[in-house]
Protein backbone atom coordinates (compact mmCIF):
# COMPACT_ATOMS: atom_id res chain seq x y z
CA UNK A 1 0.65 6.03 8.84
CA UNK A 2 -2.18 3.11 8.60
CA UNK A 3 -2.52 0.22 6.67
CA UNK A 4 -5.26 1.98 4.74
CA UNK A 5 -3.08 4.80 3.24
CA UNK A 6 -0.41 2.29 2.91
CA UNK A 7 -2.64 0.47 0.47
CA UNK A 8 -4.05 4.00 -0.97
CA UNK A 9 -1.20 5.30 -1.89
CA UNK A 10 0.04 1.97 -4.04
CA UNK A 11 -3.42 2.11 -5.74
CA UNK A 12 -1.87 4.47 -8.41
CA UNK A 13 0.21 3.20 -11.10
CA UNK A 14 2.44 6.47 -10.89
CA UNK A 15 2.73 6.42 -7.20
CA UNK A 16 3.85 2.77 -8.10
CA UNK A 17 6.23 3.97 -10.45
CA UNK A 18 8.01 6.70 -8.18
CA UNK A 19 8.58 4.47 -5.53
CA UNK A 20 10.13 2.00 -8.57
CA UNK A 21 12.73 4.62 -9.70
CA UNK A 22 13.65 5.97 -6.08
CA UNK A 23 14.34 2.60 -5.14
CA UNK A 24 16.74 2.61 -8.33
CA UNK A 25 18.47 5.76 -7.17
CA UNK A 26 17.39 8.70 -4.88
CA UNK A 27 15.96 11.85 -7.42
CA UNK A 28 15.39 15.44 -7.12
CA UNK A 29 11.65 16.23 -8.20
CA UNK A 30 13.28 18.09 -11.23
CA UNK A 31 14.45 14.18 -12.12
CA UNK A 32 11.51 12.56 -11.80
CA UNK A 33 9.51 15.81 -13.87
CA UNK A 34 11.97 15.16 -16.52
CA UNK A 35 11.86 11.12 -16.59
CA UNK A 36 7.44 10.60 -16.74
CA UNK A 37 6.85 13.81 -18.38
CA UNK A 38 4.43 14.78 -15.05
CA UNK A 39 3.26 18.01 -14.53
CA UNK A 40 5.00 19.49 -11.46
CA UNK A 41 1.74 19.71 -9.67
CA UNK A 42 0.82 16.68 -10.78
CA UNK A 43 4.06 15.08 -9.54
CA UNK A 44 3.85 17.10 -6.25
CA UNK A 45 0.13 15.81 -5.73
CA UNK A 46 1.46 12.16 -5.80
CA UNK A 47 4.53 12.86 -3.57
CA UNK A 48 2.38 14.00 -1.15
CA UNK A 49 0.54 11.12 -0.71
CA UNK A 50 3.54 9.05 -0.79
CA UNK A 51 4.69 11.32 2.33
CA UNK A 52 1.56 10.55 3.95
CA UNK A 53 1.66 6.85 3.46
CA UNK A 54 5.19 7.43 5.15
CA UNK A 55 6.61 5.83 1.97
CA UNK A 56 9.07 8.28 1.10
CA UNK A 57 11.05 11.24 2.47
CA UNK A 58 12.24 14.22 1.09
CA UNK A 59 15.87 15.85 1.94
CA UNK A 60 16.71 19.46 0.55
CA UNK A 61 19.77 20.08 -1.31
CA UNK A 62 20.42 23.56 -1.31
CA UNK A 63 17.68 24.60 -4.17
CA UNK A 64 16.98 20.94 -4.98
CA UNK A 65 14.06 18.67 -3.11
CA UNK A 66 15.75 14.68 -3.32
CA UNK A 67 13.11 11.91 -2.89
CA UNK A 68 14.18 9.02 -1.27
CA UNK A 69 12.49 5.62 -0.13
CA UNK A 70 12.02 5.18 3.64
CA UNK A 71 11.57 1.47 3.72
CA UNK A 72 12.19 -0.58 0.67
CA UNK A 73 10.09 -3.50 1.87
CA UNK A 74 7.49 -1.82 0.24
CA UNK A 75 8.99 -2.97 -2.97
CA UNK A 76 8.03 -6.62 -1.91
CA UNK A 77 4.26 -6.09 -1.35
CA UNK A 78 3.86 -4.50 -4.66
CA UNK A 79 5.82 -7.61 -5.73
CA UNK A 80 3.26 -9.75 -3.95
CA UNK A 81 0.57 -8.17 -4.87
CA UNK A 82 1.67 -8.68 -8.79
CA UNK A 83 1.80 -12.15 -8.39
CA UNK A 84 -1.41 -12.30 -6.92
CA UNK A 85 -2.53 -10.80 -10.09
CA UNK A 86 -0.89 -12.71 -12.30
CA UNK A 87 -2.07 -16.11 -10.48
CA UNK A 88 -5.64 -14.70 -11.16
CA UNK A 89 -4.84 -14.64 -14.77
């Protein structure tokens, strides 16, 4: 994991998103299908770089694939970066 894919993989508003609702509550993929109405590939496509990024983890429940957050400090530098944004404004 680098800095770099870090920052690549919060440069998507539904990678943002994801990492939002995990950080509610942990989610099977089936969930999180469900919830943004995202193709399963699509989905998939974005967990993947989320895995990458180290970001999340997923744990397999029998037939079911649960996505949880690895470090939730990741929460507070999209915060950051939001205000930064909005202090633009």
């Amino acid at each position: 994991m680098s800095v770099e894919e870090i920052f690549k993989a919060l440069s998507c508003k539904w990678r943002v998103k994801i990492l939002r609702e995990i950080a509610k509550k942990d989610l099977c993929m089936c969930e999180m299908e469900a919830m943004d109405h995202l193709d399963p590939s699509t989905l998939s496509r974005h967990v993947s770089v989320l895995k990458r990024a180290g970001l999340v983890d997923m744990i397999r429940e029998g037939k079911r694939k649960r996505l949880i957050l690895k470090d939730p400090r990741v929460l507070e530098l999209i915060e950051l970066a939001e205000k930064i944004v909005e202090g633009r404004k």
